[in-house]
Protein backbone atom coordinates (compact mmCIF):
# COMPACT_ATOMS: atom_id res chain seq x y z
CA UNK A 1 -34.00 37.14 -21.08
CA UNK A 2 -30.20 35.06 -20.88
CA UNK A 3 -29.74 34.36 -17.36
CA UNK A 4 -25.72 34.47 -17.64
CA UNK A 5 -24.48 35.65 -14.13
CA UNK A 6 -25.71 32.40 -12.56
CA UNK A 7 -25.60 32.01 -8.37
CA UNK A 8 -23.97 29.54 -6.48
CA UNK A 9 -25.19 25.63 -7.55
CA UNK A 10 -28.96 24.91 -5.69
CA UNK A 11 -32.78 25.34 -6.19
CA UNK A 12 -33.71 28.58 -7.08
CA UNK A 13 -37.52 29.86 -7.85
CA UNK A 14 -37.99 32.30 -10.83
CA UNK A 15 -41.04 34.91 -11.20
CA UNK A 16 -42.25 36.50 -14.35
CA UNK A 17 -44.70 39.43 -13.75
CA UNK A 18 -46.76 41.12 -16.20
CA UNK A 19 -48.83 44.00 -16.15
CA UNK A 20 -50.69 45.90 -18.37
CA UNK A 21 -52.06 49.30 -19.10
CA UNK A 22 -54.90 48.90 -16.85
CA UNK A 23 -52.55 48.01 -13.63
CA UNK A 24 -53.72 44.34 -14.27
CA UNK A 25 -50.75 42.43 -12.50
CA UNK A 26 -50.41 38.04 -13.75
CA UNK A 27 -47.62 36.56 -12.39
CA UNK A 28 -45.82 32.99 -13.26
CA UNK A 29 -43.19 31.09 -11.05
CA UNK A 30 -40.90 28.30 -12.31
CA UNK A 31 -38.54 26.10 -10.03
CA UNK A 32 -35.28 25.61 -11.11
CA UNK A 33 -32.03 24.03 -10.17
CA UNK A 34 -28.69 25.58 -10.89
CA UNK A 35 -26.10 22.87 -11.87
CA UNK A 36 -22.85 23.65 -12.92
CA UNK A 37 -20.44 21.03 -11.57
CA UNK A 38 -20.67 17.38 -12.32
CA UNK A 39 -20.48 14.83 -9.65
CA UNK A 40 -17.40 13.46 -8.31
CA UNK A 41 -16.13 10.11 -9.32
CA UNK A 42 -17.07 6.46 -7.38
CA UNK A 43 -15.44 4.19 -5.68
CA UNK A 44 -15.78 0.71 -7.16
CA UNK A 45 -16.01 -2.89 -5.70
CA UNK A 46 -17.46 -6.16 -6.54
CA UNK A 47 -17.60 -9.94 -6.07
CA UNK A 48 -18.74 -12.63 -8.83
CA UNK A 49 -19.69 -16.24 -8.01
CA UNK A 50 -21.16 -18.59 -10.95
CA UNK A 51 -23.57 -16.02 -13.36
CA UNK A 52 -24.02 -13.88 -10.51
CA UNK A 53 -21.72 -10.72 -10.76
CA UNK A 54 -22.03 -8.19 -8.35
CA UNK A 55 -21.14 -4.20 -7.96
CA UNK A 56 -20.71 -1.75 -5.12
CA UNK A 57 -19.45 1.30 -4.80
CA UNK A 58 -19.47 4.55 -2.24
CA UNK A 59 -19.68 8.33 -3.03
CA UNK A 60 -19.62 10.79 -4.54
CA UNK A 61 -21.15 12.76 -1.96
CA UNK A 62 -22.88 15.31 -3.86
CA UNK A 63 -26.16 16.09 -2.91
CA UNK A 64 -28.18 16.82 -6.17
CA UNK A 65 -27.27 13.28 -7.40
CA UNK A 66 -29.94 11.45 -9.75
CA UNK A 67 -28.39 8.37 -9.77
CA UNK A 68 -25.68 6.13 -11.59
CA UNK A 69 -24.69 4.61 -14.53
CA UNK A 70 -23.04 0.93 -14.90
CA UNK A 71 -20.65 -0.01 -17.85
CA UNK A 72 -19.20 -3.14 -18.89
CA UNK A 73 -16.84 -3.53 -20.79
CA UNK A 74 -16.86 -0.10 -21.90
CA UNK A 75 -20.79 -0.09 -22.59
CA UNK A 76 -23.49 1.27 -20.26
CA UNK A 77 -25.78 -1.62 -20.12
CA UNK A 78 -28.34 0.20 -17.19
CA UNK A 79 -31.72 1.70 -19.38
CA UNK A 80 -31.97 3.83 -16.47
CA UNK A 81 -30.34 5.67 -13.64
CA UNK A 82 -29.42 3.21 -10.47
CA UNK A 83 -30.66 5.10 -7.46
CA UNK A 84 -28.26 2.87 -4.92
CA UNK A 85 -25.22 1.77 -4.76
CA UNK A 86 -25.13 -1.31 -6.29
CA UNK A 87 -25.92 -3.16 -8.83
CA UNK A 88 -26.64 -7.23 -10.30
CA UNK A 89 -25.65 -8.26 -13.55
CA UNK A 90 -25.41 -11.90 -15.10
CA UNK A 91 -23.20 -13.27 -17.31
CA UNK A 92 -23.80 -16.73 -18.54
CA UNK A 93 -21.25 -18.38 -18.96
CA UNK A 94 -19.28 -16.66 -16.93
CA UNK A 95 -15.75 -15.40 -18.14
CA UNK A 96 -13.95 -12.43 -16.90
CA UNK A 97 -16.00 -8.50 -17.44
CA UNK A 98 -14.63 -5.22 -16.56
CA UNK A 99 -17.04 -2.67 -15.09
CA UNK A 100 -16.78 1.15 -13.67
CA UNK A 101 -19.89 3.37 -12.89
CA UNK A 102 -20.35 6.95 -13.08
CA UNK A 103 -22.82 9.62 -11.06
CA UNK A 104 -25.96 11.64 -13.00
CA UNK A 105 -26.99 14.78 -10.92
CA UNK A 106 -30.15 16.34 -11.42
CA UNK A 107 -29.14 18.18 -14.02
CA UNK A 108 -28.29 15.74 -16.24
CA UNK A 109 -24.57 15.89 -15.75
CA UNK A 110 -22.75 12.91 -15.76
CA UNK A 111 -19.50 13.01 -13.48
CA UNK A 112 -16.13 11.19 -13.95
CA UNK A 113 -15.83 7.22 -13.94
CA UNK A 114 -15.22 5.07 -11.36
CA UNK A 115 -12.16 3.17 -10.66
CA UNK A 116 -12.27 -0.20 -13.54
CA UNK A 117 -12.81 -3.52 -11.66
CA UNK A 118 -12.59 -7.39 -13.66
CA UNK A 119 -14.51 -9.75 -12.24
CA UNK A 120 -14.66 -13.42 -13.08
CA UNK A 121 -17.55 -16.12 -11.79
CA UNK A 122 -15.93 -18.96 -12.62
CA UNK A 123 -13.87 -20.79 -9.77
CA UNK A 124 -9.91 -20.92 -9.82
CA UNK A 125 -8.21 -23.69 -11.68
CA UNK A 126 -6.69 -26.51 -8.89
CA UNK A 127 -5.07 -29.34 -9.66
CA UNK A 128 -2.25 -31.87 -8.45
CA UNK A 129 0.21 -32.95 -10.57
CA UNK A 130 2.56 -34.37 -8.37
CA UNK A 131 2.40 -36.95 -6.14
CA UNK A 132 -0.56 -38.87 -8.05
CA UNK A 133 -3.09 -40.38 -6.31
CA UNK A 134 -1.93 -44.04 -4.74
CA UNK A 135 1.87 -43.20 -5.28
CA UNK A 136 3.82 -44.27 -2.31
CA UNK A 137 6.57 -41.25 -1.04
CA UNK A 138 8.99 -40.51 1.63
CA UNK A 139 11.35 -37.82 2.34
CA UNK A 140 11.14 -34.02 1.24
CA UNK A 141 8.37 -34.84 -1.15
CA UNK A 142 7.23 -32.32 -3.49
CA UNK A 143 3.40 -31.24 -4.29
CA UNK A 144 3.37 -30.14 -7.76
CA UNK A 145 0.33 -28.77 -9.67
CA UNK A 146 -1.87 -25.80 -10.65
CA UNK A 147 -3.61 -23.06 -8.55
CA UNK A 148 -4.66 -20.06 -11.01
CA UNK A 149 -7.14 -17.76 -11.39
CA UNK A 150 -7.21 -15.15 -14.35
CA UNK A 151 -8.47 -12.04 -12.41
CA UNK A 152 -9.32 -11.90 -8.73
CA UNK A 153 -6.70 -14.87 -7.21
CA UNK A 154 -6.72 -14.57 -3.35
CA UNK A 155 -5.08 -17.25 -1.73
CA UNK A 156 -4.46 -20.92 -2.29
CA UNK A 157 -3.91 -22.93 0.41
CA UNK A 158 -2.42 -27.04 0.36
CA UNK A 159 -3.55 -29.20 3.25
CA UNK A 160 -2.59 -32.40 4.92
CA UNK A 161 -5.21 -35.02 6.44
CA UNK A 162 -4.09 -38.06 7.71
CA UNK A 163 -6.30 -41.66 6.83
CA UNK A 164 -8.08 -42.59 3.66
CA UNK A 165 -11.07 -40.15 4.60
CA UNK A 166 -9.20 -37.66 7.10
CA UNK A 167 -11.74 -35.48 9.76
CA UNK A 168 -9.67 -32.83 9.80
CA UNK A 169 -6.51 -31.41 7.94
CA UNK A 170 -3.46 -29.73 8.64
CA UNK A 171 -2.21 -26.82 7.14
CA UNK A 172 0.60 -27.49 5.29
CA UNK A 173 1.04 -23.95 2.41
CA UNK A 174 -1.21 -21.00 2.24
CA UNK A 175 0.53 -17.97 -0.49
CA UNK A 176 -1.22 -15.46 -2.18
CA UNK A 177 0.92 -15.63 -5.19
CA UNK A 178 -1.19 -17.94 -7.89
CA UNK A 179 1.20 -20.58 -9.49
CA UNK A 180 0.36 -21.51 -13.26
CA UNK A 181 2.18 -25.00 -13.22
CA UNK A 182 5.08 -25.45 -10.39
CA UNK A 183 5.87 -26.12 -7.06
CA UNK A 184 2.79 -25.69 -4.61
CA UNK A 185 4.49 -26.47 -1.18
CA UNK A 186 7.14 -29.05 -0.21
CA UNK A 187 6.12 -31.53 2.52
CA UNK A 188 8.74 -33.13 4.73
CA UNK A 189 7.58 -36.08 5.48
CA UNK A 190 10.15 -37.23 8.08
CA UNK A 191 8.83 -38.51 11.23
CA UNK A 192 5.54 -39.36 9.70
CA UNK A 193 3.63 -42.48 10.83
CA UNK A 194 2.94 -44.50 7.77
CA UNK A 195 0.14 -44.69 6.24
CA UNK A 196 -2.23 -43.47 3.04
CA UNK A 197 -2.83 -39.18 3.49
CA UNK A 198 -4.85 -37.21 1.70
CA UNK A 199 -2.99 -33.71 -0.09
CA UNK A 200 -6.02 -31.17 -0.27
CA UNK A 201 -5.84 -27.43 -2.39
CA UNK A 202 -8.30 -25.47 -2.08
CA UNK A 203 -8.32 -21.86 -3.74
CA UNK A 204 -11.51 -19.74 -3.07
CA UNK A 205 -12.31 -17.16 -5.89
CA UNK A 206 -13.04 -13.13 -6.12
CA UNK A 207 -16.82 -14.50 -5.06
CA UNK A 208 -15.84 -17.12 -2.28
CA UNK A 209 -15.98 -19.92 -4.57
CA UNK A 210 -13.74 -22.85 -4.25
């Protein structure tokens, strides 16, 4: 028998009854699930510090859902379904991966991808160029250097401490537009007392690192 006029998707029960010449009656049931729409697509999100890169994503909703698949870089590299909604990998050394996950449903059918996410472990590049270290300034002094990250730049910020070994620090710049090699923030330096300071960046990555 083709079952072709299928009901609406859920778990149905089928029964096969035989009987013979002699009114002897056997009867067989079989649970099945009717499946025909895949599962809606993820939502994607994800933080890497060092080796450690890690996924997480909401929905889809559906209820029949077996669990998920994870890709990177365009390669499912889960043996098996994830039943949560997240996921670990490593990469050592760390450089910058692209992932997006899918849904499996019960069925077997896998639903659309996920929104693509690059992650990278390693920390963003910081340097100062400009002043060097021990140079003596005055005026509208400018700090010159590097704060760059190739996927995942949040912030960099440029700090002031007064002393040799300052206990605290002002802020002096904080943009969240990365700068490859340029101007970081100018520092007027009028009114000053003088004295050594110490010019701090810090830039924390897409995992916190900085």
């Amino acid at each position: 028998v083709t079952w072709t006029a299928l009901p609406p998707d859920g778990q149905y029960v089928l029964r096969l009854t035989v009987e013979d010449q002699a009114s002897n009656v056997s009867a067989v049931l079989r649970d099945v699930i009717v499946d025909t729409v895949a599962p809606g697509a993820p939502v994607l999100s994800g933080m890497a510090s060092g080796i450690t890169y890690q996924l997480f994503w909401t929905g889809p909703e559906d209820t029949d859902l077996a669990g998920f698949e994870v890709y990177r870089e365009g390669v499912k590299i889960t043996t098996s379904l994830i039943p949560g909604r997240s996921y670990v990998d490593t990469v050592d050394p760390p450089v910058t991966m692209r992932y997006k996950v899918r849904a499996v449903d019960l069925g077997g059918k896998a639903g659309a991808f996920s929104n693509e996410i690059a992650l990278d472990g390693r920390a963003p590049e910081t340097r100062i160029d400009s002043p060097r270290s021990g140079a003596s300034v005055m005026g509208d002094v400018q700090v010159i250097g590097r704060a760059w990250a190739a996927v995942g730049f949040q912030k960099y910020q440029v700090l002031i401490g007064e002393g040799v070994s300052p206990s605290s620090f002002a802020l002096l710049k904080e943009s969240t537009l990365p700068v490859g090699d340029g101007l970081l923030a100018p520092w007027p330096t009028f009114g000053l007392p003088e004295g050594p300071y110490v010019i701090r960046l810090t830039a924390p990555g897409n995992g916190g690192a900085t």
